[in-house]
C-alpha atoms as a PDB file:
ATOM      1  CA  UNK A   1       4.017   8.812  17.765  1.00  0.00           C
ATOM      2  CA  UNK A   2       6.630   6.472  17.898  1.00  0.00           C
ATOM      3  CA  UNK A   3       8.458   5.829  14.643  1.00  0.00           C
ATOM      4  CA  UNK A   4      10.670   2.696  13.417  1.00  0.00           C
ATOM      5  CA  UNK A   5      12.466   3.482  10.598  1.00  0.00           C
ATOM      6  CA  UNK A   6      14.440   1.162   8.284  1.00  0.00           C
ATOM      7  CA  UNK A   7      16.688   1.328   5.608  1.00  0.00           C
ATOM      8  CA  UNK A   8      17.558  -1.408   2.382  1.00  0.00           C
ATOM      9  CA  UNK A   9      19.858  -0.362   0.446  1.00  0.00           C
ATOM     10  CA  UNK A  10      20.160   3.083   1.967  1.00  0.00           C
ATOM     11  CA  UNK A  11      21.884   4.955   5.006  1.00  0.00           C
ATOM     12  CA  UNK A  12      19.018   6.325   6.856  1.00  0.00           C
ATOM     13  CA  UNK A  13      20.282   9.914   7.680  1.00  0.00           C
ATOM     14  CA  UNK A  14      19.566  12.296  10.279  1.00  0.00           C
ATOM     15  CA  UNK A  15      17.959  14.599   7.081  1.00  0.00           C
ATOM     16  CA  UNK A  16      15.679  11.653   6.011  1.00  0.00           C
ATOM     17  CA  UNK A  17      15.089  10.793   9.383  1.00  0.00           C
ATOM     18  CA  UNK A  18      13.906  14.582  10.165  1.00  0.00           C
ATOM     19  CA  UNK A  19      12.187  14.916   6.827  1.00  0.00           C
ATOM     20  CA  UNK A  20       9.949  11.575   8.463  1.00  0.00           C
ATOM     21  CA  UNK A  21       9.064  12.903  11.245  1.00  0.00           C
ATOM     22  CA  UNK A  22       8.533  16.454   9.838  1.00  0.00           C
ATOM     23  CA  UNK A  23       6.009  15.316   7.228  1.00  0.00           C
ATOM     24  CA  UNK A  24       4.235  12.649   9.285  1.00  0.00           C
ATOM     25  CA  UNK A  25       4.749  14.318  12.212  1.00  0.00           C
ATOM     26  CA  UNK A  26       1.852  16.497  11.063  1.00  0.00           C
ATOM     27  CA  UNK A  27      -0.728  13.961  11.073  1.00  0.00           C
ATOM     28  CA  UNK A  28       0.277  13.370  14.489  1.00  0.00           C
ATOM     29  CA  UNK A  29      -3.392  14.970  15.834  1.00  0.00           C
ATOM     30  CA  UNK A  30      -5.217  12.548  14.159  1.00  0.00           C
ATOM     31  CA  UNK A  31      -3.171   9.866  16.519  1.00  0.00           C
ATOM     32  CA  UNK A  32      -2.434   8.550  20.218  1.00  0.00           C
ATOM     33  CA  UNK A  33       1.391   9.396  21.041  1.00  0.00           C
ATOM     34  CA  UNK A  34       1.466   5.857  21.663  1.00  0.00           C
ATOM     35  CA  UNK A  35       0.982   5.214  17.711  1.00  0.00           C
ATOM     36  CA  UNK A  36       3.635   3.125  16.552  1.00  0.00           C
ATOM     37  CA  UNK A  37       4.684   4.044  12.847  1.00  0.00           C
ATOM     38  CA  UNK A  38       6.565   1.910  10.365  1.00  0.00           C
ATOM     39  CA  UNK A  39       8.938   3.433   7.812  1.00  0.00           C
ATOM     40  CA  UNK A  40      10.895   1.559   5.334  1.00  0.00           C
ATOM     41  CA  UNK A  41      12.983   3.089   3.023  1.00  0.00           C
ATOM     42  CA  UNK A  42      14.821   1.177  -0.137  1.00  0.00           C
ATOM     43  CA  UNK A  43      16.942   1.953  -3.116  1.00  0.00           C
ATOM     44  CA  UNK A  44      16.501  -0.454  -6.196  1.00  0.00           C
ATOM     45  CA  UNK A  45      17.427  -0.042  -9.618  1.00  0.00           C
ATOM     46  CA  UNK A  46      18.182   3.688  -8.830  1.00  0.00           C
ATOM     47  CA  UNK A  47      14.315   4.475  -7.828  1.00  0.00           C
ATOM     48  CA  UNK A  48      14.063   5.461  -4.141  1.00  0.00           C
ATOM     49  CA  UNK A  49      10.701   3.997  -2.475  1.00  0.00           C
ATOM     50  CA  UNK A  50       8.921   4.533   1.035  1.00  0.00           C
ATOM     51  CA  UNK A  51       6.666   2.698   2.425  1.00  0.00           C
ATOM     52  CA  UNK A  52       4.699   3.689   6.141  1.00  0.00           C
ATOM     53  CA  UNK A  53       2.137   1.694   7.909  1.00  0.00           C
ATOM     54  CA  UNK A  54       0.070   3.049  10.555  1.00  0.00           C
ATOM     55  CA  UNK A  55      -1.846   0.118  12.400  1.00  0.00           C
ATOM     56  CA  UNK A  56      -4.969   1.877  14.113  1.00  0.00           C
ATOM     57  CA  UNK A  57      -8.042   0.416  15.731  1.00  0.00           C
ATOM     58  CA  UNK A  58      -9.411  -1.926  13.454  1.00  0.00           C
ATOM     59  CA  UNK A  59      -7.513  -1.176  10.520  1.00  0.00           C
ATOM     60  CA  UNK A  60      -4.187  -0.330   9.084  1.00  0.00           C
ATOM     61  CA  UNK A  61      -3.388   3.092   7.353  1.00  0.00           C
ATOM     62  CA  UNK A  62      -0.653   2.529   4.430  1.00  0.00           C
ATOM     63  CA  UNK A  63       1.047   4.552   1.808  1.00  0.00           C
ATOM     64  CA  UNK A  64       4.019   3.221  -0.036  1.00  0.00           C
ATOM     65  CA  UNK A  65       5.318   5.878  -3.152  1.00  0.00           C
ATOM     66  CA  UNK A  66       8.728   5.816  -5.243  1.00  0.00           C
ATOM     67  CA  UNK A  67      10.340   8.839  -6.998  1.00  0.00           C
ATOM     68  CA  UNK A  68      13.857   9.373  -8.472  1.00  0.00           C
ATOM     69  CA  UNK A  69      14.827  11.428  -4.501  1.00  0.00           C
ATOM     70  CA  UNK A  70      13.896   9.947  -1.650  1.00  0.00           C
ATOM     71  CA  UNK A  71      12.917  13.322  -0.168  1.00  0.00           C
ATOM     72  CA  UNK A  72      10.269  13.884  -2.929  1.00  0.00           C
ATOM     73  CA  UNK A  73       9.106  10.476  -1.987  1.00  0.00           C
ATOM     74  CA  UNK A  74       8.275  11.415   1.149  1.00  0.00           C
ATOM     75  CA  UNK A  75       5.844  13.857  -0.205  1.00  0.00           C
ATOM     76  CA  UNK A  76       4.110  12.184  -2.044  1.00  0.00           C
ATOM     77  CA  UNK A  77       3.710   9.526   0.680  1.00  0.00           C
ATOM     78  CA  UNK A  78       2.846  12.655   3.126  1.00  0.00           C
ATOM     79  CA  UNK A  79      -0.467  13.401   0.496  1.00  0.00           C
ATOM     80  CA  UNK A  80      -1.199   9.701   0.323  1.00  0.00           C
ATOM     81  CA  UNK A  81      -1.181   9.420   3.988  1.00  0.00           C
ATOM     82  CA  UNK A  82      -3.100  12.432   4.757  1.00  0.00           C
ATOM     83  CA  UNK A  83      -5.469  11.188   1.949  1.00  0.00           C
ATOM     84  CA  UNK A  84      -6.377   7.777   4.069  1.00  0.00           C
ATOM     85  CA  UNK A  85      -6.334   9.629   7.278  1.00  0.00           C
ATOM     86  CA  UNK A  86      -9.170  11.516   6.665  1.00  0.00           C
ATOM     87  CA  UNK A  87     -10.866   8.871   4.667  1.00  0.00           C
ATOM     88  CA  UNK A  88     -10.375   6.569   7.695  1.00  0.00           C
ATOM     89  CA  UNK A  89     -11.923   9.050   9.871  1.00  0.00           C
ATOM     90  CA  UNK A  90     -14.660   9.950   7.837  1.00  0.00           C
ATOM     91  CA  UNK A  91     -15.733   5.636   7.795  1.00  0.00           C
ATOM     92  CA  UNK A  92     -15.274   6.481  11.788  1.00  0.00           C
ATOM     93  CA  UNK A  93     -17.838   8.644  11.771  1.00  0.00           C
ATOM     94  CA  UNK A  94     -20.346   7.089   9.206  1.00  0.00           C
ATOM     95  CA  UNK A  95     -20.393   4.490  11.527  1.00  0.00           C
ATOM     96  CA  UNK A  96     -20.619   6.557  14.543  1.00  0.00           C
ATOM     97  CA  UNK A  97     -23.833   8.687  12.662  1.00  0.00           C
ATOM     98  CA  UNK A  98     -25.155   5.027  11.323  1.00  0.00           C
ATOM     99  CA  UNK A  99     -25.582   3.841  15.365  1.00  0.00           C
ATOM    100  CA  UNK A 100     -27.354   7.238  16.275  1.00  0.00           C
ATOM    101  CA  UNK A 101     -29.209   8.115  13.085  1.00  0.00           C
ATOM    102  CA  UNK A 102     -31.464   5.442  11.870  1.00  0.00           C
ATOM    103  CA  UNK A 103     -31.903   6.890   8.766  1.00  0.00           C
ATOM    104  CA  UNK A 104     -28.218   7.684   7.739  1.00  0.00           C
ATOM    105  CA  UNK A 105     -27.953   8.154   3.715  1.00  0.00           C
ATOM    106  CA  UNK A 106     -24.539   8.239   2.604  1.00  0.00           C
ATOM    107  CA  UNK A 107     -22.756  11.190   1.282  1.00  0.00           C
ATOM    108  CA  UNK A 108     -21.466  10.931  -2.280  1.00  0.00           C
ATOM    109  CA  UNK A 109     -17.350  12.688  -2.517  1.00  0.00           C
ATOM    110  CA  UNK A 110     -16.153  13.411  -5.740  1.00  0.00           C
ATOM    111  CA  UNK A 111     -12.970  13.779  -4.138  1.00  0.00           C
ATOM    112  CA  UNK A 112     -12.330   9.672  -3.045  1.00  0.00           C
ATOM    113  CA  UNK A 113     -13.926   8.622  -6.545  1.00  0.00           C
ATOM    114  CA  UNK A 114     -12.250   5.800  -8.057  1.00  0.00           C
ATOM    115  CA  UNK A 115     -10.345   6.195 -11.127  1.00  0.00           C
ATOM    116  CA  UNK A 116      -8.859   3.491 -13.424  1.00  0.00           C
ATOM    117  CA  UNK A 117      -6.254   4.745 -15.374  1.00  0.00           C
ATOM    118  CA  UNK A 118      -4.593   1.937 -17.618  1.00  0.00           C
ATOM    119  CA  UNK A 119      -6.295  -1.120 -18.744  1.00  0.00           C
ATOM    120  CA  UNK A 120      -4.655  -4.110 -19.789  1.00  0.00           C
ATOM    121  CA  UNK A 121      -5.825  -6.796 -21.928  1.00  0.00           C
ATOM    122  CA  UNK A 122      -3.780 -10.277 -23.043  1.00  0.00           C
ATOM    123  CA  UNK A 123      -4.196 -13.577 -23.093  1.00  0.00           C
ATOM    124  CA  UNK A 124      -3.840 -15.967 -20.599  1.00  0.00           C
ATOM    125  CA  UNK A 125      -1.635 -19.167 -20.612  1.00  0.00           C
ATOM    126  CA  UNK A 126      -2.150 -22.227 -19.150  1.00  0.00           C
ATOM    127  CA  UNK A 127       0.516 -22.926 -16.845  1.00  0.00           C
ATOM    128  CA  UNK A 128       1.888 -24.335 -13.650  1.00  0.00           C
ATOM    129  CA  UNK A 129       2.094 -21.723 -11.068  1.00  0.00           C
ATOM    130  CA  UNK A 130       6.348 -22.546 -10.675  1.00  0.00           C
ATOM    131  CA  UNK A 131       6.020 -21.135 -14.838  1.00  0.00           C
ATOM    132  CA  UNK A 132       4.028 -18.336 -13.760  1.00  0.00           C
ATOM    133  CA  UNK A 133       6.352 -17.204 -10.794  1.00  0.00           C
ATOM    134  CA  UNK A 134       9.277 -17.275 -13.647  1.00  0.00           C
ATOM    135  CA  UNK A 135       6.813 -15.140 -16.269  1.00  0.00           C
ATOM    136  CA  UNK A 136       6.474 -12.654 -13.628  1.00  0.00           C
ATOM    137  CA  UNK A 137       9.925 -12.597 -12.678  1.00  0.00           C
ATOM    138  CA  UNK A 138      11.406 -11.891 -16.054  1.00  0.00           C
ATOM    139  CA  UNK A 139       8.761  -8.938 -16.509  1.00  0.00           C
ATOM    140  CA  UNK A 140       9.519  -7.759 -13.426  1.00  0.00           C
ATOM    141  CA  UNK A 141       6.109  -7.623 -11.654  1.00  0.00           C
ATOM    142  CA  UNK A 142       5.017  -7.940  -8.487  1.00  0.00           C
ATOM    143  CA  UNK A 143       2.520 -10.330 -10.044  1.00  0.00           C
ATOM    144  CA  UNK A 144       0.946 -12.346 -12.309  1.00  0.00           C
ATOM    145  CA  UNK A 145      -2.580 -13.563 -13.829  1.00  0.00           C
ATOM    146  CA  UNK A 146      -2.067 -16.826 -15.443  1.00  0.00           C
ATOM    147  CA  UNK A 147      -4.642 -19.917 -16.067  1.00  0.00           C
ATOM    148  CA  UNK A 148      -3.532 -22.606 -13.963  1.00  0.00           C
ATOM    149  CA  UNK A 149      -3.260 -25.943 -16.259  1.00  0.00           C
ATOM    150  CA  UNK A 150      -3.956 -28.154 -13.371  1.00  0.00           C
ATOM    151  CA  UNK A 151      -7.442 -26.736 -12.129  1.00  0.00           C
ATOM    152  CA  UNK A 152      -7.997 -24.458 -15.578  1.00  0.00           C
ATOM    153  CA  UNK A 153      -9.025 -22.068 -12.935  1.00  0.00           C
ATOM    154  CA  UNK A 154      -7.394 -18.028 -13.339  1.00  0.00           C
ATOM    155  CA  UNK A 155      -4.875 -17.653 -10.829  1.00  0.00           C
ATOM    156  CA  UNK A 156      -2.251 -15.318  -9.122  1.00  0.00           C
ATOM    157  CA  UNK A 157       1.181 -15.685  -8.186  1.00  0.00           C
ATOM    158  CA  UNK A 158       2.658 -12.605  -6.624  1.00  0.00           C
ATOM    159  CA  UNK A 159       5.642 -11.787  -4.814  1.00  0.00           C
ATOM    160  CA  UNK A 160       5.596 -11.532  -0.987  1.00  0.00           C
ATOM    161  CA  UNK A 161       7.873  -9.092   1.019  1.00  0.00           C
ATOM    162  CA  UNK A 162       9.959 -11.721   2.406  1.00  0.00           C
ATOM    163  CA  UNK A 163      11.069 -12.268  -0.858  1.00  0.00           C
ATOM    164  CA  UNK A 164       8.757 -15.755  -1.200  1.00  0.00           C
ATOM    165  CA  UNK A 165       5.980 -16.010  -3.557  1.00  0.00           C
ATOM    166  CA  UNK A 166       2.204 -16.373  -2.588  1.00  0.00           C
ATOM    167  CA  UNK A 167      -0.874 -18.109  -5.451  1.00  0.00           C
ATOM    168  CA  UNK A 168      -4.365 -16.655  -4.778  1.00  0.00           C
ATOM    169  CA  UNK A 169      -6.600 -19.685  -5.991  1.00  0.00           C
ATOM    170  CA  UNK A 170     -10.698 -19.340  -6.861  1.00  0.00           C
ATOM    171  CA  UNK A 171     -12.839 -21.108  -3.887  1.00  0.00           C
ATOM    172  CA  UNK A 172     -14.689 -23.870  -4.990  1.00  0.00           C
END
């Protein structure tokens, strides 16, 4: 596989380096050698986060986790990633069954069930989305569900890698 590995806010080592390619490094049967793995590493507010996309035919594989070390960051993004791995391959094969077997029924898991674990409920403001970008700012979110005042249509602002913000807006 062939890694690229960045840093923000952190010196990436030879030991995180290793640690990388130790802990993905065992998914590498699943994978081409020619698989190109992206690792970013970053430091903020003292919490150490990794994030590692895995673009693959058709689809990307990503895991992004944060801990107080970076090293037990990369386990937990090692379980993550082994997690969508074999869920990826397991949609591989449902299709591959669904083209030979006409009558394919699915296969309930109780191990990919979907689990909502906090739920949130507050009012929503009417406001400009330039307000709403500030809001979710001074929380410190990644984003933010606000009733737009122009359209009086629920939107979201959220924050972008590149540091710009994005609105996701209701078709008509």
């Amino acid at each position: 596989m062939l890694y690229t590995i960045n840093g923000k806010n952190i010196e990436v080592g030879n030991r995180l380096k290793n640690a990388i390619y130790e802990k993905v490094g065992k998914l590498e049967r699943y994978f081409t050698p020619d698989t190109e793995v992206h690792v970013t590493m970053s430091v903020e507010r003292e919490v150490n986060k990794i994030e590692i996309t895995i673009p693959v035919k058709g689809s990307i594989i990503r895991a992004e986790e944060q801990a107080e070390d970076m090293m037990a960051a990369i386990d937990l993004v090692q379980d993550v990633l082994e997690r969508q791995v074999k869920k990826y391959r397991s949609k591989l094969s449902d299709v591959r069954a669904e083209r030979t077997e006409p009558d394919f029924t699915d296969e309930y898991d109780d191990d990919e069930t979907i689990h909502i674990e906090r739920m949130k409920k507050f009012a929503i403001k009417p406001m400009d989305p330039e307000e709403a970008c500030i809001q979710m700012d001074m929380l410190g979110h990644s984003f933010y569900v606000f009733r737009n005042s122009e359209t009086e249509e629920v939107n979201v602002v959220y924050r972008r890698k590149n540091g710009t913000y994005g609105l996701i807006e209701p078709e008509a």
